[in-house]
N, C-alpha and C. Protein backbone atom coordinates (compact mmCIF):
# COMPACT_ATOMS: atom_id res chain seq x y z
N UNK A 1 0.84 -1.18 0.00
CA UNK A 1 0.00 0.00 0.00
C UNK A 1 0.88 1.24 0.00
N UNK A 2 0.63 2.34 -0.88
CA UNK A 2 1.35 3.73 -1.24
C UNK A 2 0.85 4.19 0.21
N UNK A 3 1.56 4.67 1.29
CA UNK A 3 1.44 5.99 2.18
C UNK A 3 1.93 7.17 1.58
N UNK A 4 2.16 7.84 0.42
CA UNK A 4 2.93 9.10 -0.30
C UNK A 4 2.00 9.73 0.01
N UNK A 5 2.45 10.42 0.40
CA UNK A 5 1.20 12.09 -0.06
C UNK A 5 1.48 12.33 -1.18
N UNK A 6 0.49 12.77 -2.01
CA UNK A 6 0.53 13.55 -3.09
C UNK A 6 -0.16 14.75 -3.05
N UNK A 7 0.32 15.97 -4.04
CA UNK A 7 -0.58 16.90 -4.09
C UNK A 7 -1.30 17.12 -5.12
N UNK A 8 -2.49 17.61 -4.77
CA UNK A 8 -3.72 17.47 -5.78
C UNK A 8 -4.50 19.42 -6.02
N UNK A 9 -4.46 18.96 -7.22
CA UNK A 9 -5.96 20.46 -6.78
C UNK A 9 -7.31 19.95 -6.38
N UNK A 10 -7.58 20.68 -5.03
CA UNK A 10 -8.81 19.92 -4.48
C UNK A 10 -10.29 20.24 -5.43
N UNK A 11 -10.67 19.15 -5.10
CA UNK A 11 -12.13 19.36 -5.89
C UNK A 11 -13.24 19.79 -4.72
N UNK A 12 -13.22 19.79 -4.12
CA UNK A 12 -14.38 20.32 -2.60
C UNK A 12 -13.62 21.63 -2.04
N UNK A 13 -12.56 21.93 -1.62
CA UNK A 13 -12.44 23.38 -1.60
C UNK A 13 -11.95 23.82 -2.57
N UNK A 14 -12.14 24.58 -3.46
CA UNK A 14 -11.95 25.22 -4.15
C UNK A 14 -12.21 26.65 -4.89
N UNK A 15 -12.28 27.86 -4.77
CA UNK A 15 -12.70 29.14 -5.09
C UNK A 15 -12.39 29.29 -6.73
N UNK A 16 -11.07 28.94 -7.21
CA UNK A 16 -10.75 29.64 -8.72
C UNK A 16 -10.32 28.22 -9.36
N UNK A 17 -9.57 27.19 -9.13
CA UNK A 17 -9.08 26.38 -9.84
C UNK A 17 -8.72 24.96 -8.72
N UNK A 18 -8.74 25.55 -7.54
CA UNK A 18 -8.21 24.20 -6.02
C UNK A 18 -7.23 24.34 -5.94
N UNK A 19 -6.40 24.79 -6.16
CA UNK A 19 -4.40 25.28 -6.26
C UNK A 19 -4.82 25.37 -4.88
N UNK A 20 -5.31 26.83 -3.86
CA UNK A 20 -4.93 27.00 -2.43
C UNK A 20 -5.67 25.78 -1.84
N UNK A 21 -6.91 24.85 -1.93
CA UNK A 21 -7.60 23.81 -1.77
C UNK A 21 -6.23 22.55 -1.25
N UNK A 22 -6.16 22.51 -2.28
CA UNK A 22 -5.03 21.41 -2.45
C UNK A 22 -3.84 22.03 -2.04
N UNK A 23 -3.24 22.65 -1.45
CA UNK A 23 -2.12 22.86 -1.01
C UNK A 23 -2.28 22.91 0.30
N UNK A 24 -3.77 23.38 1.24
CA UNK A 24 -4.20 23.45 2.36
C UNK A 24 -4.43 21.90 2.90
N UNK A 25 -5.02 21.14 2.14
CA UNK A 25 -5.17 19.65 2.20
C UNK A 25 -3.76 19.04 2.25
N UNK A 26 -2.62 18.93 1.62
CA UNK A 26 -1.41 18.12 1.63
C UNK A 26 -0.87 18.98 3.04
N UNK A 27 -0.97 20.08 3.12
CA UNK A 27 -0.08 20.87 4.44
C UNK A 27 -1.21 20.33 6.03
N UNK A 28 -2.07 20.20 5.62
CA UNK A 28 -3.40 19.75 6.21
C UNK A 28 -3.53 21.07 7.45
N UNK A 29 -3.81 22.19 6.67
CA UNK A 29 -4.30 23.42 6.98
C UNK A 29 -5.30 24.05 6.86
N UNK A 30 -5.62 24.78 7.37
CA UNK A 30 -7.23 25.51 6.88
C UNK A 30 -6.86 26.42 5.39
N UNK A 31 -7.59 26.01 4.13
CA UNK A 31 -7.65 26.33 3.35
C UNK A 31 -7.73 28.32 3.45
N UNK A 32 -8.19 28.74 3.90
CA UNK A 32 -8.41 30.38 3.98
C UNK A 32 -7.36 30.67 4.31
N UNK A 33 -6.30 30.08 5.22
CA UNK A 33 -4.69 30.63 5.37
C UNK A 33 -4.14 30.32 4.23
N UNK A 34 -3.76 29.79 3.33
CA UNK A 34 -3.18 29.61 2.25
C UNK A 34 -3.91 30.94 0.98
N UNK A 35 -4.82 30.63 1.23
CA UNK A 35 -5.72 31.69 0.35
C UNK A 35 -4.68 33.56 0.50
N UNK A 36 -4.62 33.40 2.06
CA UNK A 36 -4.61 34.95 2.69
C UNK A 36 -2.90 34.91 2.36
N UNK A 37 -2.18 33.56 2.12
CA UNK A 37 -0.47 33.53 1.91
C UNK A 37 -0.24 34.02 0.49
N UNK A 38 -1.50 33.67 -0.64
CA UNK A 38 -0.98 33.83 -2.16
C UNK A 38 -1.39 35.38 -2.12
N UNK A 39 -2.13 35.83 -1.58
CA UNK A 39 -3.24 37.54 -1.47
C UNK A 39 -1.80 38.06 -1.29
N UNK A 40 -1.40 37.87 0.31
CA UNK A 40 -0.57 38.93 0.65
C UNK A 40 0.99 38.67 -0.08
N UNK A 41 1.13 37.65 -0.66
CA UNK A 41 2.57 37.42 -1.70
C UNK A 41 1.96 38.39 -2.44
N UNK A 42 1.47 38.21 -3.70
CA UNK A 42 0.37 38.89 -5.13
C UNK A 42 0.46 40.58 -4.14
N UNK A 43 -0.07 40.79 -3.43
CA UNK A 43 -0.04 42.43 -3.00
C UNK A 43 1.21 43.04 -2.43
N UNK A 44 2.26 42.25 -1.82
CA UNK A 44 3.50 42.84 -1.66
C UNK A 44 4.93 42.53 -2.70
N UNK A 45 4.46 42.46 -3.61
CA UNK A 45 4.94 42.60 -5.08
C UNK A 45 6.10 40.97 -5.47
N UNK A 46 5.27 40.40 -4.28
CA UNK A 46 5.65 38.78 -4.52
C UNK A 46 5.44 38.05 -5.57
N UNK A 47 6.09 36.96 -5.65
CA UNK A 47 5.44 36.09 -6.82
C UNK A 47 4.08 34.97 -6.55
N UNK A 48 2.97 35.83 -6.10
CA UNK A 48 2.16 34.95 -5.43
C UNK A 48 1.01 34.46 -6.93
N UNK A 49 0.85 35.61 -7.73
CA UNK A 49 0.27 34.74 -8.62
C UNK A 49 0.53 34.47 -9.94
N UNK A 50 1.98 34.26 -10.07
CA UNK A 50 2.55 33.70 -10.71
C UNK A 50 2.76 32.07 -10.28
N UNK A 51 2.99 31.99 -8.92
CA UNK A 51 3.47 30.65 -8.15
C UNK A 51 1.92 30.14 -8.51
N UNK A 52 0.64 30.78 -8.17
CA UNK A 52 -0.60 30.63 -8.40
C UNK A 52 -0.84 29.70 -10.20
N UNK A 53 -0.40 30.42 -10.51
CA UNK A 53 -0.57 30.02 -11.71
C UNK A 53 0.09 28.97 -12.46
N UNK A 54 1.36 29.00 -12.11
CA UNK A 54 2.30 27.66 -12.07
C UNK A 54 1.81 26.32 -11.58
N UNK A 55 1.07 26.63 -10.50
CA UNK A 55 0.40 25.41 -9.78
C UNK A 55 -0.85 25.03 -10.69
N UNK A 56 -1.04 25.90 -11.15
CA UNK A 56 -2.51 25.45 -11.83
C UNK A 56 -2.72 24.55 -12.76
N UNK A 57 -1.16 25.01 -13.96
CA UNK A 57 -1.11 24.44 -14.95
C UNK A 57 -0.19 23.02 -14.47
N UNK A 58 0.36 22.90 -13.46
CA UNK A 58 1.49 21.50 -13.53
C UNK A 58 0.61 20.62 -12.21
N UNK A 59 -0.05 21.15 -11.67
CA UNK A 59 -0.59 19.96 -10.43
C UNK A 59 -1.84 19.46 -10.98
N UNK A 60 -2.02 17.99 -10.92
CA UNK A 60 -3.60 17.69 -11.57
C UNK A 60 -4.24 17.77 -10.53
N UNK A 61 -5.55 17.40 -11.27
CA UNK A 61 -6.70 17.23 -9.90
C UNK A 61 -6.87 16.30 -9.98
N UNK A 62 -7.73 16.50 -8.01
CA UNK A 62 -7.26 14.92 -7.51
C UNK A 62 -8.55 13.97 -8.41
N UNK A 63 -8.04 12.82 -8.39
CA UNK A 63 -8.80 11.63 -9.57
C UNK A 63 -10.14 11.78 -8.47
N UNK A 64 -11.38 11.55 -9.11
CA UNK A 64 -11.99 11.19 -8.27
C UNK A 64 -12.08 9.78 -8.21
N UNK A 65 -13.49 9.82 -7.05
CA UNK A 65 -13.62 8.66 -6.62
C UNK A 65 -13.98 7.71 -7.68
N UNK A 66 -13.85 6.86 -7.68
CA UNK A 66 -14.49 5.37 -8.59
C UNK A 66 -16.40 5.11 -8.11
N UNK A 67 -16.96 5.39 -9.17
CA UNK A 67 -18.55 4.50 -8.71
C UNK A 67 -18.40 3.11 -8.84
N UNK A 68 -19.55 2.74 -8.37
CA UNK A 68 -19.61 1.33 -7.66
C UNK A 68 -20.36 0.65 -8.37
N UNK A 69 -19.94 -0.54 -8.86
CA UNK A 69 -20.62 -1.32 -10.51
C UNK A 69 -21.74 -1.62 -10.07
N UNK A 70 -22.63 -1.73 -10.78
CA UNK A 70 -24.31 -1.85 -10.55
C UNK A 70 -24.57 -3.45 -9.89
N UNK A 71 -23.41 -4.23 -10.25
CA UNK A 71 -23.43 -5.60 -9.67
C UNK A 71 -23.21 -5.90 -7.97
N UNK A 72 -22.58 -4.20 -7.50
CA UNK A 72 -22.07 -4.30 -6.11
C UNK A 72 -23.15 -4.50 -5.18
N UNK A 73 -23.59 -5.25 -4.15
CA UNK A 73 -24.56 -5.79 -3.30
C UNK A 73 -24.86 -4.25 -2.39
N UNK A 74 -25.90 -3.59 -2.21
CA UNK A 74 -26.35 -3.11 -1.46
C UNK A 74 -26.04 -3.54 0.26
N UNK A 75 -26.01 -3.45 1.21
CA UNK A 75 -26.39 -3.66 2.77
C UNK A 75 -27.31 -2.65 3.07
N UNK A 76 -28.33 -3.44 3.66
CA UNK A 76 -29.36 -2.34 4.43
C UNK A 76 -29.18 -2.80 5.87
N UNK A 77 -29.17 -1.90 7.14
CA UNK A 77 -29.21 -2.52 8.21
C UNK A 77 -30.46 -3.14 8.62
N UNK A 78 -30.16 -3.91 9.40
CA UNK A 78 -31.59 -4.94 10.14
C UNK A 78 -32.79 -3.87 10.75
N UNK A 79 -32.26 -2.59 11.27
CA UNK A 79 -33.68 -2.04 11.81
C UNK A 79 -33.69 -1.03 10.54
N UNK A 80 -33.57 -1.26 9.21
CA UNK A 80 -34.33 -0.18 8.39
C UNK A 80 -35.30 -1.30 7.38
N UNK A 81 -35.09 -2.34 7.61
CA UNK A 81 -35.72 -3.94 6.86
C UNK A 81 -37.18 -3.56 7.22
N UNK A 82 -38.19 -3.50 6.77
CA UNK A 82 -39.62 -3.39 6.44
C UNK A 82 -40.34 -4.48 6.50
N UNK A 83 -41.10 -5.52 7.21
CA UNK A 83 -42.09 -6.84 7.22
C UNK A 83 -42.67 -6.36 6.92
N UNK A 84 -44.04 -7.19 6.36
CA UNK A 84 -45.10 -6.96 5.69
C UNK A 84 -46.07 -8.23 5.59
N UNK A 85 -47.25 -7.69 6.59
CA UNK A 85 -48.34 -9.21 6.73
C UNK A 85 -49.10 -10.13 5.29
N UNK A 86 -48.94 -8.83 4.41
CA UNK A 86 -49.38 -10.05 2.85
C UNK A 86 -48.75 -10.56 2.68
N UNK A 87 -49.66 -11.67 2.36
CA UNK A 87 -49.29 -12.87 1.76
C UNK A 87 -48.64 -12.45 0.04
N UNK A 88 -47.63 -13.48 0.20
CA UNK A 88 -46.72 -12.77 -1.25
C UNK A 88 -46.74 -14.62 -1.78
N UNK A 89 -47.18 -14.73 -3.26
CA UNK A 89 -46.89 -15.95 -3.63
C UNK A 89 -46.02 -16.73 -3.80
N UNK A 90 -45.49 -17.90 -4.36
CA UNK A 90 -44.32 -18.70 -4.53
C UNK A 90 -44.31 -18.18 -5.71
N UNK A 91 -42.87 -18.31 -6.37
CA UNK A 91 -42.39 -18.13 -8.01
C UNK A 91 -43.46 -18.77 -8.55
N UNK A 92 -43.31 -20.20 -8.25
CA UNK A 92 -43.37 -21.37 -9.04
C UNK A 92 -45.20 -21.52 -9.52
N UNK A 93 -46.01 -20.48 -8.46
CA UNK A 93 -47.30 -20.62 -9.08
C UNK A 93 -47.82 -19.42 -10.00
N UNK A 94 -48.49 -20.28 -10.46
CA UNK A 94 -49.25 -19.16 -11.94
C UNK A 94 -49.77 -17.91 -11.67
N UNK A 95 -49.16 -16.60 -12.02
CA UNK A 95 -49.35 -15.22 -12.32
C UNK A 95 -51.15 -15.00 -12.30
N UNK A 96 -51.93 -15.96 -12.63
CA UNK A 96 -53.38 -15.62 -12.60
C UNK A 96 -53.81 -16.09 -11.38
N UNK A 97 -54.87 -15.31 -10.75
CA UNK A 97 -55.20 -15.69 -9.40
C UNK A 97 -56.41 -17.34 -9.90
N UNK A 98 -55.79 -17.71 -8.93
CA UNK A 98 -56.94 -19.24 -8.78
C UNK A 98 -57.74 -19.32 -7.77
N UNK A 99 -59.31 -19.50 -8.21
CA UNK A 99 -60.07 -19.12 -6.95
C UNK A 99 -60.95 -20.54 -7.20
N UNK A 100 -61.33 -20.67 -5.63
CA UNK A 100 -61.85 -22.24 -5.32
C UNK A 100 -63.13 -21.75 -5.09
N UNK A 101 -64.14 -22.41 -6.27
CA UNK A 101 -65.60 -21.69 -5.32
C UNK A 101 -66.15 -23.18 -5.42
């Protein structure tokens, strides 16, 4: 099993592209500090959105998740299971009702 971190552009936080998302997630920080690190680089004549932009184009986003093949078995728990007093027929008898008079 891979333990690597990788970095991703996040797909759930994200404001412009997930660049600060995903950099808050691998540092495992609150996303709005990273946000307020590229602002105040970009306004004190830093290279904040240039570095911004660099990230955008070379980091992918993260893969998502995989869906789950239509063949995969459901679980329902035992107290959400529903009984029901009708009578329900066997396969094996005939689709037309049979009545004894």
């Amino acid at each position: 099993m891979n333990t690597q971190k990788r970095l991703y552009r996040s797909r759930d936080e994200r404001m412009f592209a997930g660049v600060c998302g995903g950099v808050a997630e691998y540092l495992e920080v609150d996303p709005t500090i990273v946000r307020l690190v590229f602002v105040a680089l970009t306004l004190l004549g830093g290279p904040g959105l240039i570095v911004y932009i660099v990230l955008m184009l070379i980091v992918p986003e993260r893969p998502s998740m995989p869906q789950k093949a239509k063949h995969d078995a459901v679980v329902v728990p035992d107290d959400m299971v529903v009984s029901s007093s009708i009578p329900v027929p066997d396969e094996d008898e005939s689709a037309a009702p049979h009545y004894d008079i």
